[in-house]
PDB file of N, CA and C in Angstrom:
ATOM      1  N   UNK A   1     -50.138  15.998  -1.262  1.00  0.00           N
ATOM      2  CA  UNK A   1     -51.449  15.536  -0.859  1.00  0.00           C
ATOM      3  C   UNK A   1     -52.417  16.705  -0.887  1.00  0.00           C
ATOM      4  N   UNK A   2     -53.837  16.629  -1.151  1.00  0.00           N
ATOM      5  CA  UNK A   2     -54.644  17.208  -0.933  1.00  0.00           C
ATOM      6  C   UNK A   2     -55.655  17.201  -0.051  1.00  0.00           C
ATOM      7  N   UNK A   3     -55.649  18.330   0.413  1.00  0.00           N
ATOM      8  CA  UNK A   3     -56.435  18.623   2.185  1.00  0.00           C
ATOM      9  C   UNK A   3     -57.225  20.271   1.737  1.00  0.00           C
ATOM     10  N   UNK A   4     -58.554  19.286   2.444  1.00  0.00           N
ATOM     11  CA  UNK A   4     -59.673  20.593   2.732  1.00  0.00           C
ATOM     12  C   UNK A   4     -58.791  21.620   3.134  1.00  0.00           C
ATOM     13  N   UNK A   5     -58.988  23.168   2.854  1.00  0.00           N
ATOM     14  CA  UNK A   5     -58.570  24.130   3.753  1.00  0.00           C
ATOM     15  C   UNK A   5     -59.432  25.257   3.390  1.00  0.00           C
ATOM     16  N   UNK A   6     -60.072  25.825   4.502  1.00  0.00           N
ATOM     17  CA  UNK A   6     -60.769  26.634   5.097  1.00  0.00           C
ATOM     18  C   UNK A   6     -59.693  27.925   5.305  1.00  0.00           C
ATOM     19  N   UNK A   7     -60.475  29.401   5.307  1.00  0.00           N
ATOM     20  CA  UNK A   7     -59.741  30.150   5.097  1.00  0.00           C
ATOM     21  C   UNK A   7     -60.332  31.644   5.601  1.00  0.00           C
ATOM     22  N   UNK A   8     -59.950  32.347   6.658  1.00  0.00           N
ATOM     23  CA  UNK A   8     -60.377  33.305   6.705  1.00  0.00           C
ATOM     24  C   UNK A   8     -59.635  34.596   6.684  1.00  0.00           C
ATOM     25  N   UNK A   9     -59.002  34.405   5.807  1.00  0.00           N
ATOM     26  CA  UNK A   9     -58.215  35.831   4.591  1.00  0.00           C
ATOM     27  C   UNK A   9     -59.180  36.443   3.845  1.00  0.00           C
ATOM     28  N   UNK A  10     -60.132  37.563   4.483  1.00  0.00           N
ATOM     29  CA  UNK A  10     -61.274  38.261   3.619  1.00  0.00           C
ATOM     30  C   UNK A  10     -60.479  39.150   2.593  1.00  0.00           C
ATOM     31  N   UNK A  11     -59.435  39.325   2.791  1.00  0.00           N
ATOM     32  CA  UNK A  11     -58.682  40.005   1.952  1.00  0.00           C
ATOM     33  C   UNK A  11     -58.057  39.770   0.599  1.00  0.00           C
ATOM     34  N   UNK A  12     -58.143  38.437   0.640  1.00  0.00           N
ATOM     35  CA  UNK A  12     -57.079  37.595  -0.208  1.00  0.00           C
ATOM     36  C   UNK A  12     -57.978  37.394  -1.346  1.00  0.00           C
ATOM     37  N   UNK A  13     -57.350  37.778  -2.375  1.00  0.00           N
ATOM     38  CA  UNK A  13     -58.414  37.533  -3.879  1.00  0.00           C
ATOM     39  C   UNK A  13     -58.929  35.981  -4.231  1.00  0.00           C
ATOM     40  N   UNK A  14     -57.769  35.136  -3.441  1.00  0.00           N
ATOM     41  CA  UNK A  14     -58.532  33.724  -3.210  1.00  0.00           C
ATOM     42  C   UNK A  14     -59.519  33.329  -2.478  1.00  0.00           C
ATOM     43  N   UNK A  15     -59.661  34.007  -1.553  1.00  0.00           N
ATOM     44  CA  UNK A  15     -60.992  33.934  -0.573  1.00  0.00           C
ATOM     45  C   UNK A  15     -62.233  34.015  -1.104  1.00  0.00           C
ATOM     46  N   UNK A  16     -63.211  32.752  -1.244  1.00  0.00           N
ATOM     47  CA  UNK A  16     -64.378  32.640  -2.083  1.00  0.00           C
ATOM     48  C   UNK A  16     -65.261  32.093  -0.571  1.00  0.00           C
ATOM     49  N   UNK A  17     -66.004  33.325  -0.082  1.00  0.00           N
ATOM     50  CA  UNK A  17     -66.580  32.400   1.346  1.00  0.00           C
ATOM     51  C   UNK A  17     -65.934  31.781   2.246  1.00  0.00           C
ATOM     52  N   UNK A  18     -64.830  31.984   2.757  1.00  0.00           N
ATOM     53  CA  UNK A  18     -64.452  31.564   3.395  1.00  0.00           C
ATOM     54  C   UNK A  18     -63.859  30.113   3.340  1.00  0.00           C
ATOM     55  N   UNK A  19     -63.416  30.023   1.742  1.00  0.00           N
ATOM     56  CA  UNK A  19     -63.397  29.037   1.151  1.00  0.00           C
ATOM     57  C   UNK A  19     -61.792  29.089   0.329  1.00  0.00           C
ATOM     58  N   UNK A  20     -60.580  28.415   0.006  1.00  0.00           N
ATOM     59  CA  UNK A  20     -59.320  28.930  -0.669  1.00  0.00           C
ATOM     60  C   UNK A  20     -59.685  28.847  -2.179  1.00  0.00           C
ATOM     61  N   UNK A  21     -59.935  29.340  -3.362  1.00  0.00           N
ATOM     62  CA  UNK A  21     -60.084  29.101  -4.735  1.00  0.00           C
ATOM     63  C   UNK A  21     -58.937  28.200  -5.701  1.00  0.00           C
ATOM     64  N   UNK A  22     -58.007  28.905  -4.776  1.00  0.00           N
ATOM     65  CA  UNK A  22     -56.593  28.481  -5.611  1.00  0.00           C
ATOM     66  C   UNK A  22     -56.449  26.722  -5.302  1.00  0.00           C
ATOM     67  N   UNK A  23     -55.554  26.287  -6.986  1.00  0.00           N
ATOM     68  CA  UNK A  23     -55.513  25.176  -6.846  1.00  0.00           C
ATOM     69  C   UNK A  23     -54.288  24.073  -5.904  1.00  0.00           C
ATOM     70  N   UNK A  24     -53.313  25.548  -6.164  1.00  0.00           N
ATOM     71  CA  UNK A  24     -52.336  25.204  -5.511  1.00  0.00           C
ATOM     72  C   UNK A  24     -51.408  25.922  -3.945  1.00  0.00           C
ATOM     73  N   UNK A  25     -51.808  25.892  -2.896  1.00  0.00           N
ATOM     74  CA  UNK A  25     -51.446  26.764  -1.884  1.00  0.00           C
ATOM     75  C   UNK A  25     -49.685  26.524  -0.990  1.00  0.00           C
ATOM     76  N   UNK A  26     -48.885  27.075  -1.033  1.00  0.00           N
ATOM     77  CA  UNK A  26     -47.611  27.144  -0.794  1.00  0.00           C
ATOM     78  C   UNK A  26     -47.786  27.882   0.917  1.00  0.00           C
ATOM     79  N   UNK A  27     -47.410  26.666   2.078  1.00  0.00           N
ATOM     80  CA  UNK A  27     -47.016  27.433   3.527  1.00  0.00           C
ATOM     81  C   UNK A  27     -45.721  27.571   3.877  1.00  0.00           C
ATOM     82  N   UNK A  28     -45.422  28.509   4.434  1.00  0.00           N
ATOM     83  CA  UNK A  28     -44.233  28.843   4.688  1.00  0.00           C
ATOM     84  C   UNK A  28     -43.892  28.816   5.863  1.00  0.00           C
ATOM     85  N   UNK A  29     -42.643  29.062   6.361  1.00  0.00           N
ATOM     86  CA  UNK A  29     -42.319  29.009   7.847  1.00  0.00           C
ATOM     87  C   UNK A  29     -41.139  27.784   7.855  1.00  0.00           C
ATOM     88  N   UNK A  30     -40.585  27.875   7.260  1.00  0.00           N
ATOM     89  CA  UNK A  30     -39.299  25.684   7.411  1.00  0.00           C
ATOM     90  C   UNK A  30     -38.696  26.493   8.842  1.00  0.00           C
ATOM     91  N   UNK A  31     -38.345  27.313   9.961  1.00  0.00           N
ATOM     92  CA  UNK A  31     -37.911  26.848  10.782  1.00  0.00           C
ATOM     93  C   UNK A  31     -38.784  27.081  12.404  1.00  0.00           C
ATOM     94  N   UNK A  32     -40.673  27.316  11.477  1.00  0.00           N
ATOM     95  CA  UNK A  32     -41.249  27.230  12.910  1.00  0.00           C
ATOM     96  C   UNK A  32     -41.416  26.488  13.881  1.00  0.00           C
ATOM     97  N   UNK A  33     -41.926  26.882  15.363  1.00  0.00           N
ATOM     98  CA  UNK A  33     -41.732  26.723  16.351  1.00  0.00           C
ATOM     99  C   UNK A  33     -43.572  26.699  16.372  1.00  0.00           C
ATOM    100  N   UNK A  34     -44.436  27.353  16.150  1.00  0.00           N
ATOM    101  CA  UNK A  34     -45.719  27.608  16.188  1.00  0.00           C
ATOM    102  C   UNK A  34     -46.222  28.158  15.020  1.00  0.00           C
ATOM    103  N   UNK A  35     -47.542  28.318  15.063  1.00  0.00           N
ATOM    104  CA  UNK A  35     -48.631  28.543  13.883  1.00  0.00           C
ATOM    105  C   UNK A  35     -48.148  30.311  13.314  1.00  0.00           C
ATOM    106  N   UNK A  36     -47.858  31.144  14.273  1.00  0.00           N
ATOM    107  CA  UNK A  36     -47.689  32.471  14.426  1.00  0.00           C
ATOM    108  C   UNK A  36     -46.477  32.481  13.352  1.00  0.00           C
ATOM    109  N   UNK A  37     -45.423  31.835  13.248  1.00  0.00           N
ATOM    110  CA  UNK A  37     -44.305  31.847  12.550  1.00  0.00           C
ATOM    111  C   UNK A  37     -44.725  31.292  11.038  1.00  0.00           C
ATOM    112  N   UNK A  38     -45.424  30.436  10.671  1.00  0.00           N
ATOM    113  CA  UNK A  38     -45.571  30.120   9.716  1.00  0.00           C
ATOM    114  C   UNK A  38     -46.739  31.664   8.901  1.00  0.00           C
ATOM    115  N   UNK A  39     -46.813  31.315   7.195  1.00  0.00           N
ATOM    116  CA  UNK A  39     -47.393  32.524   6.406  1.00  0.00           C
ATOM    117  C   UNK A  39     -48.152  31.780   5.333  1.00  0.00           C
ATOM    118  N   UNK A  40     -49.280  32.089   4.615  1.00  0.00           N
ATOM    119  CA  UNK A  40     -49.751  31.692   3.266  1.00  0.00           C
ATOM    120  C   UNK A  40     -49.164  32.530   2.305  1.00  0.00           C
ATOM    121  N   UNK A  41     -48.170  31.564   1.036  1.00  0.00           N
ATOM    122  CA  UNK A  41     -46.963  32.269   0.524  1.00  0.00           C
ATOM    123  C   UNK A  41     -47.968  32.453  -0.717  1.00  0.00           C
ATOM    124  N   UNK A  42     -49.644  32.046  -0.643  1.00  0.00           N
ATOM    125  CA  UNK A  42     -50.375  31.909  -1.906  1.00  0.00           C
ATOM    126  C   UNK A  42     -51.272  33.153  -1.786  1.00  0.00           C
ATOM    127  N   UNK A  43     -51.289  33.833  -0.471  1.00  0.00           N
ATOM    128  CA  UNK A  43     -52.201  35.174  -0.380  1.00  0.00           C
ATOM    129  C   UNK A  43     -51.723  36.237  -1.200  1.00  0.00           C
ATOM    130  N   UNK A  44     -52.830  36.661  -1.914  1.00  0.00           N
ATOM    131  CA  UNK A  44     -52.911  37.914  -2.829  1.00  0.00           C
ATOM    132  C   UNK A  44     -53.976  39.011  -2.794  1.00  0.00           C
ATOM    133  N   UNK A  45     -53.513  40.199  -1.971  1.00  0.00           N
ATOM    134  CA  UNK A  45     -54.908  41.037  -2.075  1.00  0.00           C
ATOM    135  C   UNK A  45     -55.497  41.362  -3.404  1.00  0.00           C
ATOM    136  N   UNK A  46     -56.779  41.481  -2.893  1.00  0.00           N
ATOM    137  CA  UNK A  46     -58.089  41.787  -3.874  1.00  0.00           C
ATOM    138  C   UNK A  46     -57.913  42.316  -4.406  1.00  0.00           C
ATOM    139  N   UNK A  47     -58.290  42.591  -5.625  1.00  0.00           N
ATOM    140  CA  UNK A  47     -58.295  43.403  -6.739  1.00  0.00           C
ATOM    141  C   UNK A  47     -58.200  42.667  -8.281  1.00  0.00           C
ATOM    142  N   UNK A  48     -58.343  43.435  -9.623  1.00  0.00           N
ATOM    143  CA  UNK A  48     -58.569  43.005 -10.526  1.00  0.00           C
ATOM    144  C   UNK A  48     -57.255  42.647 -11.191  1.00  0.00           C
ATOM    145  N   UNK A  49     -56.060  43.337 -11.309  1.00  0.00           N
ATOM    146  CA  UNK A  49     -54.724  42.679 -11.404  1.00  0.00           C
ATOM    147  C   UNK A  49     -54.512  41.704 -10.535  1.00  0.00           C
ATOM    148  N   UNK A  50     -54.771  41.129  -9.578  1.00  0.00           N
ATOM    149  CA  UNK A  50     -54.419  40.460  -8.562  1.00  0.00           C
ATOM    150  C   UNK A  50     -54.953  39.418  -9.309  1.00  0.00           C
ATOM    151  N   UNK A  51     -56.514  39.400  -9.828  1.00  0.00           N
ATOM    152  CA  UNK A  51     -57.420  38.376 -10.308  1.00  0.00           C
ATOM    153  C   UNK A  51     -57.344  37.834 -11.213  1.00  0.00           C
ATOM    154  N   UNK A  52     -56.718  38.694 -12.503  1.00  0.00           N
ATOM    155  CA  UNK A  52     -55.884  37.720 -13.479  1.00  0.00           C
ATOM    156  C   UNK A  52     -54.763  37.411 -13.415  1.00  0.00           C
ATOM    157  N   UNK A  53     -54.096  37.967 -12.569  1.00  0.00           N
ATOM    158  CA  UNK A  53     -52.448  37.566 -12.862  1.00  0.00           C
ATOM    159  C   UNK A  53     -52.566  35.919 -11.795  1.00  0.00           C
ATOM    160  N   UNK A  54     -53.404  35.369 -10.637  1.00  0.00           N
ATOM    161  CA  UNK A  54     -53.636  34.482 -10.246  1.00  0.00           C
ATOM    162  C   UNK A  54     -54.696  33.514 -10.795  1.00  0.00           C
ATOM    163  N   UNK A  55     -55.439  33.738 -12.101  1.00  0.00           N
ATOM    164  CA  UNK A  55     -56.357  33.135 -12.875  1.00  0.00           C
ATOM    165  C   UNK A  55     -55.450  31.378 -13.301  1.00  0.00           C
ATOM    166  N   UNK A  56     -54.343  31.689 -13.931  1.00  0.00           N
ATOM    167  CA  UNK A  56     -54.014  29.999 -13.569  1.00  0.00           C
ATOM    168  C   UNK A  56     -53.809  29.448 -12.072  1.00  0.00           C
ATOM    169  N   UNK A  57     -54.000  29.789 -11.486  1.00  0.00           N
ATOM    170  CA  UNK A  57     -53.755  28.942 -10.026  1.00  0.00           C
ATOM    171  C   UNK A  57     -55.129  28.658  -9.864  1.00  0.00           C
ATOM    172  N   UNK A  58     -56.380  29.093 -10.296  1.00  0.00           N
ATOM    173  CA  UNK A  58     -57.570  28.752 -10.110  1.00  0.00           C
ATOM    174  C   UNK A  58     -58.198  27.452  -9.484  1.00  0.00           C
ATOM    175  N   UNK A  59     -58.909  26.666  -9.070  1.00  0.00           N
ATOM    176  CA  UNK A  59     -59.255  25.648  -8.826  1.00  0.00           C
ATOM    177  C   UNK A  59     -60.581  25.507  -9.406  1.00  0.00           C
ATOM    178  N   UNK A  60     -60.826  25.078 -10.867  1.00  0.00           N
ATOM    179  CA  UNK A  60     -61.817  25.726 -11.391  1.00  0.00           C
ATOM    180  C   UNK A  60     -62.986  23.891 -11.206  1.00  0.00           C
ATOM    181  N   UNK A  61     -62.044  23.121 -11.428  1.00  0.00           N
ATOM    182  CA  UNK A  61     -62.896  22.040 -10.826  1.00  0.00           C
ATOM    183  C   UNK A  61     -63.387  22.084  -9.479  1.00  0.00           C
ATOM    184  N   UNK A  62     -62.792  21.931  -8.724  1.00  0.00           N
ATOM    185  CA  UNK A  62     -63.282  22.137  -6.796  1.00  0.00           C
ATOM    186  C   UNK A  62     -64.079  23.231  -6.953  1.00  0.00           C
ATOM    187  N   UNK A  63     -64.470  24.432  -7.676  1.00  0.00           N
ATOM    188  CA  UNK A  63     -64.402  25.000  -7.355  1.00  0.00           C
ATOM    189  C   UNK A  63     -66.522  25.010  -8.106  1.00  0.00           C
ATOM    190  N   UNK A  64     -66.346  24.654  -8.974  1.00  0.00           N
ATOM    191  CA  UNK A  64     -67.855  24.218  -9.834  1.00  0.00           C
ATOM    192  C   UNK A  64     -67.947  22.751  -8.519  1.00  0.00           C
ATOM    193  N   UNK A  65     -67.316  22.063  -8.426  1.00  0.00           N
ATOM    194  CA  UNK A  65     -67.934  21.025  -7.075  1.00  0.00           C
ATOM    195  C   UNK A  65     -68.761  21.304  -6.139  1.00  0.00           C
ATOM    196  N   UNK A  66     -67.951  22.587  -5.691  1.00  0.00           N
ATOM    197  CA  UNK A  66     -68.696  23.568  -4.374  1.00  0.00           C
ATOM    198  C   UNK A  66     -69.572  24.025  -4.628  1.00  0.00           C
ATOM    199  N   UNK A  67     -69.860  24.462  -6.007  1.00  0.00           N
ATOM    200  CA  UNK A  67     -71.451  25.042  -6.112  1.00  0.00           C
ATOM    201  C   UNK A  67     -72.680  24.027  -6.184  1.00  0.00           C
ATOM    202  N   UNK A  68     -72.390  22.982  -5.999  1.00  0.00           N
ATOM    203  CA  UNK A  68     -73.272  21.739  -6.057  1.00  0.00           C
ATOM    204  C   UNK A  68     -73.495  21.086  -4.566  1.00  0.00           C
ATOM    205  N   UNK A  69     -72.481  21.407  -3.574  1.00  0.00           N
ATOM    206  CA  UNK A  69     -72.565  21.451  -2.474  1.00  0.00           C
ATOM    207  C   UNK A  69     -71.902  22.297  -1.115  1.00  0.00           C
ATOM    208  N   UNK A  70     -73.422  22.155  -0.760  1.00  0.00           N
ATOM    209  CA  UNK A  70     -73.789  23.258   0.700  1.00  0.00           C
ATOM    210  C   UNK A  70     -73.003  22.220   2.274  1.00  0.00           C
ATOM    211  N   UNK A  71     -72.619  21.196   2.181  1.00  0.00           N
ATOM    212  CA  UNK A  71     -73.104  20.245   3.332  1.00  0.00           C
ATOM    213  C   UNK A  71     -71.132  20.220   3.563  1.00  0.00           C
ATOM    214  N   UNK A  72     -70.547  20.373   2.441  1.00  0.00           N
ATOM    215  CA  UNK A  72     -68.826  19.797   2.523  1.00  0.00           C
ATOM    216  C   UNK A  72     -68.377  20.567   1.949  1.00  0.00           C
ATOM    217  N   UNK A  73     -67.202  20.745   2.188  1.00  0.00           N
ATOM    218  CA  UNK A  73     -65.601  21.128   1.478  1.00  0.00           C
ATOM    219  C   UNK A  73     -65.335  20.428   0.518  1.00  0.00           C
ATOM    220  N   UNK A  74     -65.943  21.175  -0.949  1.00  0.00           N
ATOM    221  CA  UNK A  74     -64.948  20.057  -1.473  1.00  0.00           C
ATOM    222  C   UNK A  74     -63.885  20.801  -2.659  1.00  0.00           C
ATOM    223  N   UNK A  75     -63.160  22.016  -3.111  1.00  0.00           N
ATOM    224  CA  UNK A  75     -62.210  22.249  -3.329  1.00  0.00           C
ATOM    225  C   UNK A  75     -61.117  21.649  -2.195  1.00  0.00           C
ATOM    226  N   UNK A  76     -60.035  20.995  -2.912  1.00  0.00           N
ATOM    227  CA  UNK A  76     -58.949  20.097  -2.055  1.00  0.00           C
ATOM    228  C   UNK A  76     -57.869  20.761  -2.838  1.00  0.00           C
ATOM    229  N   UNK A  77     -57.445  21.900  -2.449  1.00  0.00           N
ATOM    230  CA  UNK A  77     -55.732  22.127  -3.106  1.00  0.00           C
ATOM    231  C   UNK A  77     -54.806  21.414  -2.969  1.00  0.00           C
ATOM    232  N   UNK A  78     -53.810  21.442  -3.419  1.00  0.00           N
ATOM    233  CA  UNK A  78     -52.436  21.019  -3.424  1.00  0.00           C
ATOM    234  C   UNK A  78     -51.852  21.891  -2.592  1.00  0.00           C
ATOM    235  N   UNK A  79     -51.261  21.411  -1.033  1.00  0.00           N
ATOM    236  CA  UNK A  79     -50.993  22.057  -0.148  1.00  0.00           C
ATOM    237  C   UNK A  79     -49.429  21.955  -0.063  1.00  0.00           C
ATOM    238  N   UNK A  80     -48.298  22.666  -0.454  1.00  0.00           N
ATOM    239  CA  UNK A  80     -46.931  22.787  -0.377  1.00  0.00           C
ATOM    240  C   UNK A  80     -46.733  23.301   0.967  1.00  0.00           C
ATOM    241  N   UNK A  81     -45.789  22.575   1.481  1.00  0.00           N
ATOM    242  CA  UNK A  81     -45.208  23.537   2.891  1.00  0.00           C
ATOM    243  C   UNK A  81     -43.897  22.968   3.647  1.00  0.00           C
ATOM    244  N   UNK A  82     -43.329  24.013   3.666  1.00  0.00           N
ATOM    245  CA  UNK A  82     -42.515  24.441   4.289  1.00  0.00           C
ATOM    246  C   UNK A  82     -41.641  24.434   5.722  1.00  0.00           C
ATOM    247  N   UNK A  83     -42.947  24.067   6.497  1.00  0.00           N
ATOM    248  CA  UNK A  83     -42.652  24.118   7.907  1.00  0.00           C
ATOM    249  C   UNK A  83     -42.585  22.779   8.449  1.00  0.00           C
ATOM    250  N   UNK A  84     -40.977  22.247   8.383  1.00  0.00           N
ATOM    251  CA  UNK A  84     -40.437  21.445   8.401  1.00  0.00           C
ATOM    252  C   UNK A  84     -40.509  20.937  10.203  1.00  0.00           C
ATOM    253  N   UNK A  85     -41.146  21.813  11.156  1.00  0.00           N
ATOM    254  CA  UNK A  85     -41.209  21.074  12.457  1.00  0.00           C
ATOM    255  C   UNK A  85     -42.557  20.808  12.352  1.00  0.00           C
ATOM    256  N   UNK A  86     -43.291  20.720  11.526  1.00  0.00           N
ATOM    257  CA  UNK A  86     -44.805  20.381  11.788  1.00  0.00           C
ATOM    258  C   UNK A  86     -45.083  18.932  11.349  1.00  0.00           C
ATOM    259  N   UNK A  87     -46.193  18.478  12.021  1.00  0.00           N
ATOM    260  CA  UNK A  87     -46.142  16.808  12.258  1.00  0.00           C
ATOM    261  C   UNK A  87     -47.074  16.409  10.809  1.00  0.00           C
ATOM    262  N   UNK A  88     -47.708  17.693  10.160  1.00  0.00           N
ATOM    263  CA  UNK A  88     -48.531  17.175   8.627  1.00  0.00           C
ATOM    264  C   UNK A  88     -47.570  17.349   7.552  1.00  0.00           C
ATOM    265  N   UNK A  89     -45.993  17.765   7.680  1.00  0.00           N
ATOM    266  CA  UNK A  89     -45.464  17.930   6.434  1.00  0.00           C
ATOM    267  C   UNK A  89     -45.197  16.680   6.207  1.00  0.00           C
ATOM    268  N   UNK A  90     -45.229  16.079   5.019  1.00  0.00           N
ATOM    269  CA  UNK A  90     -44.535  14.614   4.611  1.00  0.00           C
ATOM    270  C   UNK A  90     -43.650  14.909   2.936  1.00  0.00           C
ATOM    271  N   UNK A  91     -42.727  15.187   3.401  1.00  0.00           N
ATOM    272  CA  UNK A  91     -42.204  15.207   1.802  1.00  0.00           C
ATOM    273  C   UNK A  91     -42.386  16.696   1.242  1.00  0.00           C
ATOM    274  N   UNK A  92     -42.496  17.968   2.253  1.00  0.00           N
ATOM    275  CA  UNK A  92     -42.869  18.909   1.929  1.00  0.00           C
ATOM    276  C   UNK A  92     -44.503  19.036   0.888  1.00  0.00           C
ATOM    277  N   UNK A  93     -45.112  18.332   1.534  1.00  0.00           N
ATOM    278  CA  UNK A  93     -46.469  18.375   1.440  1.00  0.00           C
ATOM    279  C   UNK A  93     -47.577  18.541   2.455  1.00  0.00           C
ATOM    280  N   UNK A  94     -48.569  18.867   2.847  1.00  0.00           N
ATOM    281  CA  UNK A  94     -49.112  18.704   3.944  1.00  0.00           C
ATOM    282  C   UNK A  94     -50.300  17.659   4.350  1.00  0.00           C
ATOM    283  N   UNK A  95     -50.145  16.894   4.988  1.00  0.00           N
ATOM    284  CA  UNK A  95     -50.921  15.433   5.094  1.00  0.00           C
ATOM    285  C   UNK A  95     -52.147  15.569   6.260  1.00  0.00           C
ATOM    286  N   UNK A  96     -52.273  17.552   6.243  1.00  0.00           N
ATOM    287  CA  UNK A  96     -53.720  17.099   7.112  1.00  0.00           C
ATOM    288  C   UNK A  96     -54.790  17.458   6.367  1.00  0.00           C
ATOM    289  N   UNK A  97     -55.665  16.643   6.759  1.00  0.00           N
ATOM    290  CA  UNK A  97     -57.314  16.402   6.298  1.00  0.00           C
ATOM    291  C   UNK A  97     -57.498  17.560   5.725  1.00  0.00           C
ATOM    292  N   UNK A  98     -57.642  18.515   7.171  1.00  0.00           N
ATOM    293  CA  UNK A  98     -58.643  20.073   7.379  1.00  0.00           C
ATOM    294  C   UNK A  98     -57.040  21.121   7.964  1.00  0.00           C
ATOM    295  N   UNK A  99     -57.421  21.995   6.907  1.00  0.00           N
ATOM    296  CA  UNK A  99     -55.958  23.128   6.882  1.00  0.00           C
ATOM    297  C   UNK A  99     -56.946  24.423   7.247  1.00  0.00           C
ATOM    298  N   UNK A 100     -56.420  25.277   8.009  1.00  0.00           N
ATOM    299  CA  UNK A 100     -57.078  26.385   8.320  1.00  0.00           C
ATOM    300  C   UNK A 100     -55.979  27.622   8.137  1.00  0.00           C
ATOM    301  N   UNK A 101     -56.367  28.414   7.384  1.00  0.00           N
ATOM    302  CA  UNK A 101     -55.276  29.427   7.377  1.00  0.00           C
ATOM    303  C   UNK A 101     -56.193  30.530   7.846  1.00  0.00           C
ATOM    304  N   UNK A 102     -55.106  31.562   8.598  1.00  0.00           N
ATOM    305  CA  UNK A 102     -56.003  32.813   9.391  1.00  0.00           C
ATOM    306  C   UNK A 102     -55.253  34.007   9.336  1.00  0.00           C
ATOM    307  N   UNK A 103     -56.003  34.617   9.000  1.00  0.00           N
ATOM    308  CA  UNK A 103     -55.715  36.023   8.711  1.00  0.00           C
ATOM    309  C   UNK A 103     -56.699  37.170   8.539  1.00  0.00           C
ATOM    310  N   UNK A 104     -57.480  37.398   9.216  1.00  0.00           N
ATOM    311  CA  UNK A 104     -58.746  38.068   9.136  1.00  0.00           C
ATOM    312  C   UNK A 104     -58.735  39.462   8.512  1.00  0.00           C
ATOM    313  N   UNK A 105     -57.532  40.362   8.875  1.00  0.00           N
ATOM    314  CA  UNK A 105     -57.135  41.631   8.710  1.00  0.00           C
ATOM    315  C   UNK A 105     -55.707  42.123   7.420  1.00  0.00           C
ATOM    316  N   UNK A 106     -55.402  40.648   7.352  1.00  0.00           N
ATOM    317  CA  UNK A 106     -54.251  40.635   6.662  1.00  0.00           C
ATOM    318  C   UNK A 106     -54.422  40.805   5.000  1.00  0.00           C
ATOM    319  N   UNK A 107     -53.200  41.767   5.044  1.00  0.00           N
ATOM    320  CA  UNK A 107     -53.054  42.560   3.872  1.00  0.00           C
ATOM    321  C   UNK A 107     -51.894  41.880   2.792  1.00  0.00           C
ATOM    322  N   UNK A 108     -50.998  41.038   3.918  1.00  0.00           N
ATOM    323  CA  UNK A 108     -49.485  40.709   2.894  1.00  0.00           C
ATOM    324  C   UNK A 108     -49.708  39.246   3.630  1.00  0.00           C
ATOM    325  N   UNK A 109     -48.569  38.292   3.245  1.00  0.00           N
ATOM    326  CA  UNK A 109     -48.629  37.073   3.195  1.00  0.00           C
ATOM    327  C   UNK A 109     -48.036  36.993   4.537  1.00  0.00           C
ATOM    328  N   UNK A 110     -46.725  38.077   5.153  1.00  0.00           N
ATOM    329  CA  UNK A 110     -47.028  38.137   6.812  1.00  0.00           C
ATOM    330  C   UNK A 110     -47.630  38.518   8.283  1.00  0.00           C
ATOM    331  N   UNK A 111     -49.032  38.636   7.788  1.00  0.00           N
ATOM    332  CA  UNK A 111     -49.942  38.546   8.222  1.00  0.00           C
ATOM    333  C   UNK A 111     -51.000  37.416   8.473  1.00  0.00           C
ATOM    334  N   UNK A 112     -50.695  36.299   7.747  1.00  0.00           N
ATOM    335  CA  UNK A 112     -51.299  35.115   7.828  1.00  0.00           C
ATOM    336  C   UNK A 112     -50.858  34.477   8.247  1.00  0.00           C
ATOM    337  N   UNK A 113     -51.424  32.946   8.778  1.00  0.00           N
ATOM    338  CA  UNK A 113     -50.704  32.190   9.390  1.00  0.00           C
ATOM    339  C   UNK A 113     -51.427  30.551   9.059  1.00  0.00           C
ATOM    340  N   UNK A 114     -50.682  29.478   9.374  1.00  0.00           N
ATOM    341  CA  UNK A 114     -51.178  28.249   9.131  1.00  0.00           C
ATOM    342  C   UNK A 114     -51.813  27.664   9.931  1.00  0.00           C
ATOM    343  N   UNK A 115     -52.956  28.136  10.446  1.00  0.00           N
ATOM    344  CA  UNK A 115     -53.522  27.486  12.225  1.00  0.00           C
ATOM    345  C   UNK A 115     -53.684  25.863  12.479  1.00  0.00           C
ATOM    346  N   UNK A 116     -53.200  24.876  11.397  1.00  0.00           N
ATOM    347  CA  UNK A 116     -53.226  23.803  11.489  1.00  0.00           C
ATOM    348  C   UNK A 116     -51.557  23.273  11.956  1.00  0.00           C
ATOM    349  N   UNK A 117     -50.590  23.760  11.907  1.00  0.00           N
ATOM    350  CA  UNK A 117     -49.362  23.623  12.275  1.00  0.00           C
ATOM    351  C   UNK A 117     -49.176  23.261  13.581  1.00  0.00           C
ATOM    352  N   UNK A 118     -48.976  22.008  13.795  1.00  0.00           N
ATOM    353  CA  UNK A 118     -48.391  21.351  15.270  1.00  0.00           C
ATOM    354  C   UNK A 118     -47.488  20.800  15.159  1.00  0.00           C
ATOM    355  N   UNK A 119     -46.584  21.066  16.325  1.00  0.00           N
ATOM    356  CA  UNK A 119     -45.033  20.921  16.467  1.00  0.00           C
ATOM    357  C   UNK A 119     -44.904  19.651  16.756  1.00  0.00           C
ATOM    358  N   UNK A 120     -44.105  18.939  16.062  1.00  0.00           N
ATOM    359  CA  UNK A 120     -43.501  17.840  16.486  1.00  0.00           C
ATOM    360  C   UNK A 120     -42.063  16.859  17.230  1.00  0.00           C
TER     361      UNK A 120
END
């Protein structure tokens, strides 16, 4: 399924405004307990190798959408995950609306986290 996700990984070469670029985002964590345990397995720091070697994961439709609008979210990745106690995985997919991943300072993919992850 595809779900808005919002993103504050300033670090992450996907980070377009606070926005995920990539088309396809992979969460990790299958035996968390909370948001802290889970990781974005799709974060890649900045830089120009970083930028082509992730150029097919692009979201190049959502991504021309968003420049047409100020008001919504509308890049919708393909959200994979992992974290098999959380109440949005269905089929190892994630079935919520609005995905927030956080990582403000984060440099590697364990440093991030899935702030939409609730235990079920």
């Amino acid at each position: 399924m595809s779900g808005k996700l919002s993103c504050n990984a300033e670090k992450c070469v996907n980070n377009i405004n606070g926005l995920c670029s990539a088309n396809n985002i992979h969460i990790t964590g299958d035996e968390s307990h909370s948001s802290r345990e889970t990781g974005c397995e799709t974060f890649s720091p900045k830089g120009v190798i970083n930028a082509m070697s992730n150029f097919t994961n692009m979201n190049l439709v959502g991504q021309f959408k968003q420049l047409f609008s100020t008001e919504s979210i509308e890049m919708s990745p393909e959200i994979k995950c992992e974290a098999e106690n959380c109440i949005y995985n269905v089929n190892e997919l994630c079935t919520a609306s609005n995905v927030q991943v956080y990582g403000p300072e984060a440099r590697t993919t364990r440093e991030t986290e899935c702030e939409t992850f609730k235990e079920h």
